[in-house]
N, C-alpha and C. Protein backbone atom coordinates (compact mmCIF):
# COMPACT_ATOMS: atom_id res chain seq x y z
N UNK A 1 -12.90 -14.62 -0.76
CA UNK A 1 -11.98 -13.49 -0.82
C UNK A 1 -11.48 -13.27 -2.25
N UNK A 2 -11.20 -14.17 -2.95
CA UNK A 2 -10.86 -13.96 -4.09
C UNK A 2 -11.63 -13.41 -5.25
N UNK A 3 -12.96 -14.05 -4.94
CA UNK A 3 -14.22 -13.34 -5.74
C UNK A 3 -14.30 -11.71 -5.49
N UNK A 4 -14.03 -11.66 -3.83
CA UNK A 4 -14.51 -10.43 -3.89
C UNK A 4 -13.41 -8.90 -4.08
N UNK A 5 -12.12 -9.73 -4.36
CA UNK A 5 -11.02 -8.94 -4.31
C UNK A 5 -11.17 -8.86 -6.19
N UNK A 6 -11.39 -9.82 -7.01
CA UNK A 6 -11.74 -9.71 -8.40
C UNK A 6 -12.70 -8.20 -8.91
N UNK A 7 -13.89 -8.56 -7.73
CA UNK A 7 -15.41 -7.86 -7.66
C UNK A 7 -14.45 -6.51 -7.68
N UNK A 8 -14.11 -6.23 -6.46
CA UNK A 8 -13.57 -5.03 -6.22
C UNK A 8 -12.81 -4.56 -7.29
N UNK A 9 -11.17 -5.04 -7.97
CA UNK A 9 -10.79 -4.58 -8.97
C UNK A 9 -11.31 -3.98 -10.20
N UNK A 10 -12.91 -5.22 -10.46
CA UNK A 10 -13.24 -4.81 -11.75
C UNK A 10 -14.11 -3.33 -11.56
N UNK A 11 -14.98 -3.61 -10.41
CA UNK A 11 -16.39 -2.80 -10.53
C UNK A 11 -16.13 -1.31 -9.39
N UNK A 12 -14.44 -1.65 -8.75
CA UNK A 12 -14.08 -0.87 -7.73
C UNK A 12 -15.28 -1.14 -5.99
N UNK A 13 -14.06 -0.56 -5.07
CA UNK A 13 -14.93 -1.02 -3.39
C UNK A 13 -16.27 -0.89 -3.53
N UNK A 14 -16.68 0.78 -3.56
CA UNK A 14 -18.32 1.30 -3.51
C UNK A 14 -18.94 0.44 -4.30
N UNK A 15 -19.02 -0.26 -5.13
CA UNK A 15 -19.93 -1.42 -5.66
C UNK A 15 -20.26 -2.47 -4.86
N UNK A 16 -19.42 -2.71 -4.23
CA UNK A 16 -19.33 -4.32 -3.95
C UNK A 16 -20.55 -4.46 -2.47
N UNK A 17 -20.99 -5.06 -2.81
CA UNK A 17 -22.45 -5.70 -1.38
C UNK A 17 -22.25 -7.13 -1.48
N UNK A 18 -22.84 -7.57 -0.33
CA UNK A 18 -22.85 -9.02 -0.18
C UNK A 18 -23.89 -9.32 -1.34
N UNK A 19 -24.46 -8.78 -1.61
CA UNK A 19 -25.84 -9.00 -2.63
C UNK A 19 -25.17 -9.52 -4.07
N UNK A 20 -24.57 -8.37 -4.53
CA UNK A 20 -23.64 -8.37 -5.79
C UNK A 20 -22.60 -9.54 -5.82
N UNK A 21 -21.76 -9.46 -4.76
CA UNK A 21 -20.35 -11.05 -4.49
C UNK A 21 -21.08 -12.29 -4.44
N UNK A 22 -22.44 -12.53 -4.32
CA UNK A 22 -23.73 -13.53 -3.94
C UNK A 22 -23.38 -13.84 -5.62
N UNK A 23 -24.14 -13.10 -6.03
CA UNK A 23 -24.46 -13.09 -7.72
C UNK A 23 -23.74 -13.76 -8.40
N UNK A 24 -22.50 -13.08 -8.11
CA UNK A 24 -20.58 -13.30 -8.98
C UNK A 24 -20.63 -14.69 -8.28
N UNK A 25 -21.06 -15.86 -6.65
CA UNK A 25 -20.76 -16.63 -6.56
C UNK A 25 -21.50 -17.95 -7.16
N UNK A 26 -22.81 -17.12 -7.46
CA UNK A 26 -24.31 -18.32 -7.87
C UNK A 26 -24.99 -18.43 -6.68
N UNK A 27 -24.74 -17.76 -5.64
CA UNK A 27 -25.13 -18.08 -4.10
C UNK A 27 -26.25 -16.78 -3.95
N UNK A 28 -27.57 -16.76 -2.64
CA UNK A 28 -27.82 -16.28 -2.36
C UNK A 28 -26.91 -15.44 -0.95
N UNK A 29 -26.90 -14.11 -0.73
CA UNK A 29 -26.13 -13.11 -0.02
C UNK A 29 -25.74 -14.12 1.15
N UNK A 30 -27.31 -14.49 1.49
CA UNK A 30 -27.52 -14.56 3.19
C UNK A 30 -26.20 -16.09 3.18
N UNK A 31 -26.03 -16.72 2.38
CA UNK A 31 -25.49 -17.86 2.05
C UNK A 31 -23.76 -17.42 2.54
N UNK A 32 -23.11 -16.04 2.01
CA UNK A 32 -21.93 -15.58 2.39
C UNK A 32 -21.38 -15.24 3.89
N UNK A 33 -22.91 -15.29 4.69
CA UNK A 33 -22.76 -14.48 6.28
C UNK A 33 -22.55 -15.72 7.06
N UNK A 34 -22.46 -17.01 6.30
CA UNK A 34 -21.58 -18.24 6.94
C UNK A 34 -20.14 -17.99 7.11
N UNK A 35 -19.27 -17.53 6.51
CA UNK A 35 -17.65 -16.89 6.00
C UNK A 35 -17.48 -15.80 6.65
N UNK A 36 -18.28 -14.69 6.63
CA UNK A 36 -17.90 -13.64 7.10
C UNK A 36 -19.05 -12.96 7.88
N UNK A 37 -19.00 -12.53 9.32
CA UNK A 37 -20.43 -11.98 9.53
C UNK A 37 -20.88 -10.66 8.97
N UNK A 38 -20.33 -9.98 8.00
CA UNK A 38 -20.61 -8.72 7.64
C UNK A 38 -19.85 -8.40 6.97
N UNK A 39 -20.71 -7.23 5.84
CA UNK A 39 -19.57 -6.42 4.80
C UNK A 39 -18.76 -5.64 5.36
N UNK A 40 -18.30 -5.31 6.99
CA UNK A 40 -17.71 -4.73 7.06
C UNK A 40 -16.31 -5.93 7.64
N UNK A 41 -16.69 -6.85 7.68
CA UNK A 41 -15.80 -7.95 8.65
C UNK A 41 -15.03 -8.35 6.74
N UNK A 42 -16.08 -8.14 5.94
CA UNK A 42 -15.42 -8.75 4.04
C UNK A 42 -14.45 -7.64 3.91
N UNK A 43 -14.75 -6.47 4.00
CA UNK A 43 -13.67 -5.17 4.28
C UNK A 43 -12.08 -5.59 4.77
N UNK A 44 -12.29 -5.64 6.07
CA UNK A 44 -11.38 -5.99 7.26
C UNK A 44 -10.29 -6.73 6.39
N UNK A 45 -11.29 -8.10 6.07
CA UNK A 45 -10.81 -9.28 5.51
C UNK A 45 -9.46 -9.25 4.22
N UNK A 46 -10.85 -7.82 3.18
CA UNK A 46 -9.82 -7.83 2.18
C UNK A 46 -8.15 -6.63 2.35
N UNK A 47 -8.27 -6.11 3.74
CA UNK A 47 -6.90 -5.40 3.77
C UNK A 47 -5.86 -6.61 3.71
N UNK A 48 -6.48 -7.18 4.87
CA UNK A 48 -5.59 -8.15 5.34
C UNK A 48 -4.80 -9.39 4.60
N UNK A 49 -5.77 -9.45 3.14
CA UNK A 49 -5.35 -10.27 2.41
C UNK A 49 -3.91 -9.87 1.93
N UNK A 50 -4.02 -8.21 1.86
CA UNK A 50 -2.96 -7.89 0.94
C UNK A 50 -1.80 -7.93 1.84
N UNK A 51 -1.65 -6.98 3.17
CA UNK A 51 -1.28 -7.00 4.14
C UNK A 51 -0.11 -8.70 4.31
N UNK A 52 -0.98 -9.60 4.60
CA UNK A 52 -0.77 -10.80 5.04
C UNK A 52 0.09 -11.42 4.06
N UNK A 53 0.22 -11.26 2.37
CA UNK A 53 0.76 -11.32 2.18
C UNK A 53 2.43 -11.23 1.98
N UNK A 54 2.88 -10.27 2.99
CA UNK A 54 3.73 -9.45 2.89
C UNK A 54 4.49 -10.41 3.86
N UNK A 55 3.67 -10.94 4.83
CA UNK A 55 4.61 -12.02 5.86
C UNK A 55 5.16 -13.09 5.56
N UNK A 56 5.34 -13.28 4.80
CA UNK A 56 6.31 -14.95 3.71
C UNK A 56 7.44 -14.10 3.39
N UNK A 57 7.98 -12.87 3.31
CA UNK A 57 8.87 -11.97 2.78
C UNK A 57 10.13 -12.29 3.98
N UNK A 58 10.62 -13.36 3.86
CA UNK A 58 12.05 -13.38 4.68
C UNK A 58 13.24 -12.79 4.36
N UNK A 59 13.79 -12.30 5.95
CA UNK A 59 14.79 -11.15 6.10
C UNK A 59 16.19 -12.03 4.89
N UNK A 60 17.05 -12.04 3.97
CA UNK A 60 18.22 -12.44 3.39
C UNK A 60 18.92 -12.35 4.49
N UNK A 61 19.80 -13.33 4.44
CA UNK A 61 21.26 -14.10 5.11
C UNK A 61 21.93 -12.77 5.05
N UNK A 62 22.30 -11.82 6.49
CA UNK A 62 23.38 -10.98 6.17
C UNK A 62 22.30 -9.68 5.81
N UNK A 63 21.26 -9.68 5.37
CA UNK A 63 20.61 -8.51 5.18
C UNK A 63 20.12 -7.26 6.43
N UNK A 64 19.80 -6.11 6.24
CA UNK A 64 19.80 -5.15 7.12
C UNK A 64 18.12 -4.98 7.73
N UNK A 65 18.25 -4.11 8.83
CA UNK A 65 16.95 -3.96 8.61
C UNK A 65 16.28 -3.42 7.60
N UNK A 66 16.75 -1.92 6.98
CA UNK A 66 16.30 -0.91 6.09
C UNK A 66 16.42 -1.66 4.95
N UNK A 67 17.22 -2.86 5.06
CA UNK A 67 17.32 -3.48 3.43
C UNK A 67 15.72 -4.30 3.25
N UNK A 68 15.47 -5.16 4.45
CA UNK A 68 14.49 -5.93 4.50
C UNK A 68 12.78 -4.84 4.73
N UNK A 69 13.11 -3.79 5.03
CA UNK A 69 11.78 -3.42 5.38
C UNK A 69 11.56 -2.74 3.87
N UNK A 70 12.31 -2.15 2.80
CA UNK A 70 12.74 -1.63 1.47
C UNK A 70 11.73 -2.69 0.82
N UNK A 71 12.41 -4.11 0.88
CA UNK A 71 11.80 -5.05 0.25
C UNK A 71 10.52 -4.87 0.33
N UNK A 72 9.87 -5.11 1.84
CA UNK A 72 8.85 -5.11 1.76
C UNK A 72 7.58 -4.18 1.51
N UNK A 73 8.40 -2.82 1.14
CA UNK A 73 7.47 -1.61 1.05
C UNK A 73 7.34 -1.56 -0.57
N UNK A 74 8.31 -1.94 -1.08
CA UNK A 74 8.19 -2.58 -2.74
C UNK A 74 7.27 -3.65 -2.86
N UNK A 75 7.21 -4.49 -2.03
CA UNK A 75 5.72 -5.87 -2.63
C UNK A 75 4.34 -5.20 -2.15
N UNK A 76 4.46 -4.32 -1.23
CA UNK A 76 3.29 -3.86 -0.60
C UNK A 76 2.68 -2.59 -1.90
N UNK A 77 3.69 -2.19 -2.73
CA UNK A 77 3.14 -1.37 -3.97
C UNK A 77 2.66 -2.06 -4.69
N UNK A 78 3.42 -3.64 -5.36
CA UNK A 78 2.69 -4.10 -6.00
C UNK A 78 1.21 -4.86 -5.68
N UNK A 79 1.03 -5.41 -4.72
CA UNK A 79 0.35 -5.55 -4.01
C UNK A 79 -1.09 -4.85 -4.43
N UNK A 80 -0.63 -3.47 -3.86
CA UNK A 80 -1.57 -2.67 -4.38
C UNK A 80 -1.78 -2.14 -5.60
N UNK A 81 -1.12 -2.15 -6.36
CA UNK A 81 -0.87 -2.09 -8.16
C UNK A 81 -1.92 -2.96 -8.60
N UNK A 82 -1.90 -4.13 -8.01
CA UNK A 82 -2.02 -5.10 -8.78
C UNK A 82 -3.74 -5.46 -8.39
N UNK A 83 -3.70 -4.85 -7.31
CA UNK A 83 -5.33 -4.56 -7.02
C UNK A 83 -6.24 -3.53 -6.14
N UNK A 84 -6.48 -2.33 -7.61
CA UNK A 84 -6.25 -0.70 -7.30
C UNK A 84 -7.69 -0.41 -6.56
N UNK A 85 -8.53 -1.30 -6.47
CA UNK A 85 -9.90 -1.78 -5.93
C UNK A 85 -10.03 -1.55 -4.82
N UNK A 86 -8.91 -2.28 -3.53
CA UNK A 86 -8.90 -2.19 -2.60
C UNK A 86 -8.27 -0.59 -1.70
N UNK A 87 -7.38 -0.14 -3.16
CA UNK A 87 -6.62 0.80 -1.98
C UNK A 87 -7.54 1.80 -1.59
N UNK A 88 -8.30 2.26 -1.42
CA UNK A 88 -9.13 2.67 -0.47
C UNK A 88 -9.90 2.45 0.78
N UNK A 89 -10.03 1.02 0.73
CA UNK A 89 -9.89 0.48 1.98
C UNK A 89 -8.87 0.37 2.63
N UNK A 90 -7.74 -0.06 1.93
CA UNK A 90 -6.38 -0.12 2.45
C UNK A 90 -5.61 0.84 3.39
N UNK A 91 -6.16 2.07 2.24
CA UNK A 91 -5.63 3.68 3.15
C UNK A 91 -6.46 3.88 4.79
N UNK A 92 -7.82 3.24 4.71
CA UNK A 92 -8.70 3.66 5.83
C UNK A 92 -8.40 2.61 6.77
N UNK A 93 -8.05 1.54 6.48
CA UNK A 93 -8.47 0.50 7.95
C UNK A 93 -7.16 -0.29 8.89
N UNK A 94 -6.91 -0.65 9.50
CA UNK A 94 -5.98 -1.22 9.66
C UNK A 94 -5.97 -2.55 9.74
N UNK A 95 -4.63 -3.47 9.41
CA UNK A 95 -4.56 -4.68 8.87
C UNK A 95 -4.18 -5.35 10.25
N UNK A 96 -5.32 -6.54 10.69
CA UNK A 96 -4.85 -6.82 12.36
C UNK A 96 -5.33 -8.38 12.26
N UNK A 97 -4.98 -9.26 11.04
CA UNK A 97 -5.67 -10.64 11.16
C UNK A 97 -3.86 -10.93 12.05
N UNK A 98 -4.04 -12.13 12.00
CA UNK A 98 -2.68 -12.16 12.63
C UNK A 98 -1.02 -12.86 11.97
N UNK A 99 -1.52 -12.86 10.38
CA UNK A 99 -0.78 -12.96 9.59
C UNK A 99 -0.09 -11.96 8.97
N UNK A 100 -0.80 -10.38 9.37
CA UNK A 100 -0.40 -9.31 9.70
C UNK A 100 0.44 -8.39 10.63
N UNK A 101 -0.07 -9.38 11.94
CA UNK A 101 0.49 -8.88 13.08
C UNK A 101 1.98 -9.39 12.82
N UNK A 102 2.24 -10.52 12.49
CA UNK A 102 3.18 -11.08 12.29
C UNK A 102 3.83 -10.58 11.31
N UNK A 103 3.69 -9.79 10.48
CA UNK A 103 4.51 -9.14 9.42
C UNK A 103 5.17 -8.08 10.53
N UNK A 104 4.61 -7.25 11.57
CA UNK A 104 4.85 -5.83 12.06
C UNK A 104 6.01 -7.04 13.16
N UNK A 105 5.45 -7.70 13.60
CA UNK A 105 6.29 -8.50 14.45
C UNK A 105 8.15 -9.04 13.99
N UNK A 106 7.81 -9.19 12.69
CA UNK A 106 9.41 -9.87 12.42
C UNK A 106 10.12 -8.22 11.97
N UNK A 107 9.33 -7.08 11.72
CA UNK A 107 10.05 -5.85 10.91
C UNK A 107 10.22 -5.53 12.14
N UNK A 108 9.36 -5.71 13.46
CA UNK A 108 10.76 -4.84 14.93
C UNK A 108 11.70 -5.80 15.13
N UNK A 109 11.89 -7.05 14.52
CA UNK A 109 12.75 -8.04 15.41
C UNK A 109 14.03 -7.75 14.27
N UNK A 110 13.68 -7.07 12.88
CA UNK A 110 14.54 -7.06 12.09
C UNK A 110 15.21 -5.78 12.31
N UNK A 111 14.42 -4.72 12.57
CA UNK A 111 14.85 -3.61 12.61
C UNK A 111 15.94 -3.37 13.84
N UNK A 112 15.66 -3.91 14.94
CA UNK A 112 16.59 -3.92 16.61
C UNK A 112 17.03 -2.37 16.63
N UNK A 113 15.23 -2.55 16.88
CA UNK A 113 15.20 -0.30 17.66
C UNK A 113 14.36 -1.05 18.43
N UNK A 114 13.69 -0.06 19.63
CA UNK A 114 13.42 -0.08 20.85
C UNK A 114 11.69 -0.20 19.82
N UNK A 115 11.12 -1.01 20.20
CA UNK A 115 9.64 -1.15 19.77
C UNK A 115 8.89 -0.08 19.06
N UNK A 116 8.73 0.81 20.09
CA UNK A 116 7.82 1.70 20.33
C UNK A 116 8.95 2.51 18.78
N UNK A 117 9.92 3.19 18.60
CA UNK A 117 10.79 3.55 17.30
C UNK A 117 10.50 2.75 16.04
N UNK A 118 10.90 1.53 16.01
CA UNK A 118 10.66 0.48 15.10
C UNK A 118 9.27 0.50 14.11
N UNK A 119 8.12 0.88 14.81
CA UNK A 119 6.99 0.60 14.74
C UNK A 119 6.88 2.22 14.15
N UNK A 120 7.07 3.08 14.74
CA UNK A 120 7.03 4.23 14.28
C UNK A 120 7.59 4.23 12.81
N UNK A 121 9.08 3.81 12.48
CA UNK A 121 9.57 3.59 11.04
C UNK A 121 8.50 2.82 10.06
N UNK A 122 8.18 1.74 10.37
CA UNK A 122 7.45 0.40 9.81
C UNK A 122 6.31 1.74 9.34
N UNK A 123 5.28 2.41 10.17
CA UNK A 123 4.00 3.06 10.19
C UNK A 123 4.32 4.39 8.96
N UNK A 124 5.45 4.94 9.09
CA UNK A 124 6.39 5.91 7.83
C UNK A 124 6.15 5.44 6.93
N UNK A 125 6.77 4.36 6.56
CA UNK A 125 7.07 3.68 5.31
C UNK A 125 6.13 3.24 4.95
N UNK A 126 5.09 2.46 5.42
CA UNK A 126 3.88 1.86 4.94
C UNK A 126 2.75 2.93 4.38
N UNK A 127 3.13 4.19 5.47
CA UNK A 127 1.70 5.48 4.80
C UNK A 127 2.47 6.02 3.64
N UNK A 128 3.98 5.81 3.42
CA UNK A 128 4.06 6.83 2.55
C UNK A 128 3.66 5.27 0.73
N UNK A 129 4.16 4.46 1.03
CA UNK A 129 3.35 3.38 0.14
C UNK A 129 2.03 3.58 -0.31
N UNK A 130 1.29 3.24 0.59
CA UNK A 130 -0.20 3.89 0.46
C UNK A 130 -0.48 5.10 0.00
N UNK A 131 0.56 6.15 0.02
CA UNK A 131 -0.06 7.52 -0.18
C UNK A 131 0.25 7.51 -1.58
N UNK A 132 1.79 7.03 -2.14
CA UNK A 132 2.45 7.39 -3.36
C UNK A 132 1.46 6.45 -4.41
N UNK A 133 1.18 5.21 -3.72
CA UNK A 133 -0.04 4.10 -4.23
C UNK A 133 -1.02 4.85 -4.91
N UNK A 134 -1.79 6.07 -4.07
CA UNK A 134 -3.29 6.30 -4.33
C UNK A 134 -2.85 7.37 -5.35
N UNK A 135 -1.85 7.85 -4.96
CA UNK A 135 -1.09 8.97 -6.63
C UNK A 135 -1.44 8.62 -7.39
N UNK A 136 -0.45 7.33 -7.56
CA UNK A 136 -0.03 6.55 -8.82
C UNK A 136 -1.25 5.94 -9.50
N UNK A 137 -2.18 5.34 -8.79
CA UNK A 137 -3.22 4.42 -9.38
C UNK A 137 -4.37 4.36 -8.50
N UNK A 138 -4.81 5.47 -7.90
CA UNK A 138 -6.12 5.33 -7.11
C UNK A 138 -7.18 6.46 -7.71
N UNK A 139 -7.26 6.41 -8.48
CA UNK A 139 -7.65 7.31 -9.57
C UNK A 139 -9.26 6.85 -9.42
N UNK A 140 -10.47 8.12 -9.32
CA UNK A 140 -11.86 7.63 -9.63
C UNK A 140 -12.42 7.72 -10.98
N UNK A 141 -12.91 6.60 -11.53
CA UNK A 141 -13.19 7.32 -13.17
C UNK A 141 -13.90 8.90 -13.15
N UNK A 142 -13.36 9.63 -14.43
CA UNK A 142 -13.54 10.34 -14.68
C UNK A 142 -12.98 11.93 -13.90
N UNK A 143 -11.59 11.48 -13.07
CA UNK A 143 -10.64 12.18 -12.83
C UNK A 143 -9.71 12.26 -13.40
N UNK A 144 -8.76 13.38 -13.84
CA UNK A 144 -7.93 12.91 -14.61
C UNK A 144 -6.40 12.84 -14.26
N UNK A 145 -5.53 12.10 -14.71
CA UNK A 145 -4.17 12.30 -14.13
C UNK A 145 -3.48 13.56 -13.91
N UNK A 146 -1.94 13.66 -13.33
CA UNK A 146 -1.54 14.89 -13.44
C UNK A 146 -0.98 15.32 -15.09
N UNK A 147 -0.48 13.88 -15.87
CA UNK A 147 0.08 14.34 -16.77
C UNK A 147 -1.02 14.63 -17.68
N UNK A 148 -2.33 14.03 -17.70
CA UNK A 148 -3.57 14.93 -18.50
C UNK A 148 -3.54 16.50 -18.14
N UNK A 149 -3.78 16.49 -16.84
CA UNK A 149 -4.07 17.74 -16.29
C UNK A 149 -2.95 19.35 -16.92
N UNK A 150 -1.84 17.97 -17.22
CA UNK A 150 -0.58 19.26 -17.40
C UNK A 150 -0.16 19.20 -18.81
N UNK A 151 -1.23 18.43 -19.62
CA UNK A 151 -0.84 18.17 -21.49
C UNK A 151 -0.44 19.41 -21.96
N UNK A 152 -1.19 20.75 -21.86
CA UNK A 152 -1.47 21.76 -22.75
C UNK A 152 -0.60 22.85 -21.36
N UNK A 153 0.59 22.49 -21.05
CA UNK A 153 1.63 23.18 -19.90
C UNK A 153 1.82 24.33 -21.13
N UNK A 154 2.07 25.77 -20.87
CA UNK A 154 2.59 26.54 -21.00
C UNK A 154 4.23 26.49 -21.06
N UNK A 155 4.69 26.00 -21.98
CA UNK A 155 6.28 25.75 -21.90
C UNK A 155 7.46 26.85 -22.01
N UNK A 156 6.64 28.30 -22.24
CA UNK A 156 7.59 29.11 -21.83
C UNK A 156 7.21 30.37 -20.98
N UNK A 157 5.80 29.82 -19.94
CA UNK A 157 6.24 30.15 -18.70
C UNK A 157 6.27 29.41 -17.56
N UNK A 158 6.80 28.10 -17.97
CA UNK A 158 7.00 27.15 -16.68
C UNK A 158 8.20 26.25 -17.55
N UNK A 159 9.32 26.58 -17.72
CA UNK A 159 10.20 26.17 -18.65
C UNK A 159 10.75 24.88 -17.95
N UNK A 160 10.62 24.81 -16.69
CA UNK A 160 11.98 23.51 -15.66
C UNK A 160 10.68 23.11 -15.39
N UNK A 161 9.50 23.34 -15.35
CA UNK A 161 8.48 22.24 -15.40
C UNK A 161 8.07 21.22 -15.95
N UNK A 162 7.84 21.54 -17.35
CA UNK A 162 7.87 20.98 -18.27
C UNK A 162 9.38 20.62 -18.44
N UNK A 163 10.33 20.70 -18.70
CA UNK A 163 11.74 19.71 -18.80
C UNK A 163 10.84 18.66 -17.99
N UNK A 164 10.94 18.78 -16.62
CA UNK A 164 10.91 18.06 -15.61
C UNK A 164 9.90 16.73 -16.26
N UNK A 165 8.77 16.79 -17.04
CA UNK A 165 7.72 15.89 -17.29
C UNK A 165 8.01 15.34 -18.62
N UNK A 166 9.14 15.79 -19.18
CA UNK A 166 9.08 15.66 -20.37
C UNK A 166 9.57 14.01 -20.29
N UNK A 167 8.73 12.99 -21.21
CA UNK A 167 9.03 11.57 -20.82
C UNK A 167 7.84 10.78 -20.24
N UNK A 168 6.99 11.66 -19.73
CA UNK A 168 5.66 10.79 -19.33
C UNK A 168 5.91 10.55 -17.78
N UNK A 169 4.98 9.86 -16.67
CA UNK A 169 5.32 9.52 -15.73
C UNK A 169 6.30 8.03 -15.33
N UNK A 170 6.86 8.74 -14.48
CA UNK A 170 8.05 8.03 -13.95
C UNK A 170 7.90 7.47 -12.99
N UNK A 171 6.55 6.88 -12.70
CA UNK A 171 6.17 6.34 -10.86
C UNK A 171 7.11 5.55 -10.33
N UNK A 172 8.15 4.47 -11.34
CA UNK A 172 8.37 3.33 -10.45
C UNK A 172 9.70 4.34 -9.70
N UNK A 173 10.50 5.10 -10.53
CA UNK A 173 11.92 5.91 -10.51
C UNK A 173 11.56 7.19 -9.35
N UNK A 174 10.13 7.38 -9.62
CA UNK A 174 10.02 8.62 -8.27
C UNK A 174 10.03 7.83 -6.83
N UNK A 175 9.20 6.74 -7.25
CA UNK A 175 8.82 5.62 -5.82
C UNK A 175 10.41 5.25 -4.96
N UNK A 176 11.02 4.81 -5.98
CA UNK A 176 12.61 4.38 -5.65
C UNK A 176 13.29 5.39 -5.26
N UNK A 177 12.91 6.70 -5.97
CA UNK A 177 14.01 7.84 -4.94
C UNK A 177 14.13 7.96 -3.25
N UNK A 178 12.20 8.17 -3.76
CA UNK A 178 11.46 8.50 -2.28
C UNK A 178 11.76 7.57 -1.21
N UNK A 179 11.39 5.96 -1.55
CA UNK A 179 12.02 5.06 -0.50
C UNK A 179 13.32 5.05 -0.09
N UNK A 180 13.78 5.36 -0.90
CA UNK A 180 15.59 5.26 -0.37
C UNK A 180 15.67 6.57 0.29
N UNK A 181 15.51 7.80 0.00
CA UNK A 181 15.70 8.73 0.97
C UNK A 181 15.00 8.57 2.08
N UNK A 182 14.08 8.01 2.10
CA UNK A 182 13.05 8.27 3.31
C UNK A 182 13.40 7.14 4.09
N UNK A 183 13.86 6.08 3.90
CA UNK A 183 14.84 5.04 4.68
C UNK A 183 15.94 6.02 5.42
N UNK A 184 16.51 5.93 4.63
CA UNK A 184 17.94 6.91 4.85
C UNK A 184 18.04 8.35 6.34
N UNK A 185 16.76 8.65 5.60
CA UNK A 185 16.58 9.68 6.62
C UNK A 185 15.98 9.61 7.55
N UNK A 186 14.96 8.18 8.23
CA UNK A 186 14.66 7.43 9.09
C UNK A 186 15.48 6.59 10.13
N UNK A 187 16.51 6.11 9.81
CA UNK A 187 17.34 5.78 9.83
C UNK A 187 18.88 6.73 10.76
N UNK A 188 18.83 7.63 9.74
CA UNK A 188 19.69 8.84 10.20
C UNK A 188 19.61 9.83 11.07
N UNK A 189 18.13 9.96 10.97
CA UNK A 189 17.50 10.90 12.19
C UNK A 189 17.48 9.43 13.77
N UNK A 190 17.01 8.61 13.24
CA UNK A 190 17.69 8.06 14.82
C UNK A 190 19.09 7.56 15.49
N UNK A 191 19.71 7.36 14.37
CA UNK A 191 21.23 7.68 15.12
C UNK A 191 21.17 8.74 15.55
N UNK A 192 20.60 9.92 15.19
CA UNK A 192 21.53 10.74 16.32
C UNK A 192 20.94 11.48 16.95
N UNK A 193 19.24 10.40 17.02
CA UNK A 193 18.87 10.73 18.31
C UNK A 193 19.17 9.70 19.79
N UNK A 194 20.23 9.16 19.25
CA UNK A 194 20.48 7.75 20.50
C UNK A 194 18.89 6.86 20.02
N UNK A 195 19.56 5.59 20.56
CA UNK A 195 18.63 4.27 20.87
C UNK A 195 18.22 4.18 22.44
N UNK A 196 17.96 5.55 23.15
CA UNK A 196 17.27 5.43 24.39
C UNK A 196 15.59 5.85 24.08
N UNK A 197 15.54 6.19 22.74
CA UNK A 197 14.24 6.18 22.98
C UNK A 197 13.04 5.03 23.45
């Protein structure tokens, strides 16, 4: 996993074959289908790595739910920051080893909403991670950012646009708005829809 989570970062997902992670190990392919039965089971594998990580993240003494699930939608960026390889698998598959399950498991026991709600919040917060993720750093070579895209802005006929960019990108300060409102308003929209859901 580690080879192939490396593989992935450097050379990005669409590269990676059992053939190629063989190579990077000194091993012939067929030698890897001992570990895993398939590149799609090495897939699976590598959500879950990131995923799974996230379950060592204990709730603080006195902490809330929205405080503790915050936390964890912040390691789950870096997470993926830190290896921009995978988020495309990440966005497509779902994370179900059971070091995973166990992450979704302690965020309803933290959250104390009715399951089926809980899970709905947890599923919010995690796509909007993933989504603001593939913004920020899921980039294919030879695409270009927004602030490339917007170098040569017309500054006096888009005047509060440009203010607005002036400074470069601000991912970690947009990320932090967005989570806190989108807590907030997760949160707020079910108070007052009652806890009979």
């Amino acid at each position: 996993m580690d080879a192939a989570l490396a593989f992935a970062d450097e050379h990005g997902i669409a590269a990676l074959s059992m053939r190629k992670l063989g190579a990077e190990l000194g091993v012939e392919a067929m030698t890897l289908y001992h570990y895993v039965p398939s590149k799609e089971a090495l897939f699976d594998a590598l959500v879950d790595r990131l995923v799974s990580a996230l379950a060592g993240i204990e709730p603080e003494p006195g902490g809330s739910g929205p405080e503790w699930l915050g936390r964890v939608a912040r390691a789950y960026r870096q997470q993926l920051l830190a290896h921009p390889g995978v988020l495309p698998l990440a966005a497509a598959r779902p994370a179900v080893s059971p070091d995973s399950l166990q992450m979704l498991e302690t965020a309803l026991q933290m959250l104390e909403l009715p399951p089926a709600r809980g899970l709905d919040m947890v599923n919010a917060v995690m796509t909007f991670v993933l989504g603001h993720t593939l913004a920020e750093a899921g980039r294919t070579p030879g695409t270009r950012s927004d602030m490339d895209s917007l170098a040569h802005l017309d500054e006096d006929r888009f005047p509060l646009l440009a203010q607005a960019l002036r400074g470069g990108a601000r991912h970690e300060e947009r990320f932090e708005f967005a989570l806190r409102a989108l807590l907030a308003g997760l949160f707020a929209t079910h108070s007052r829809s009652g806890t009979s859901e």
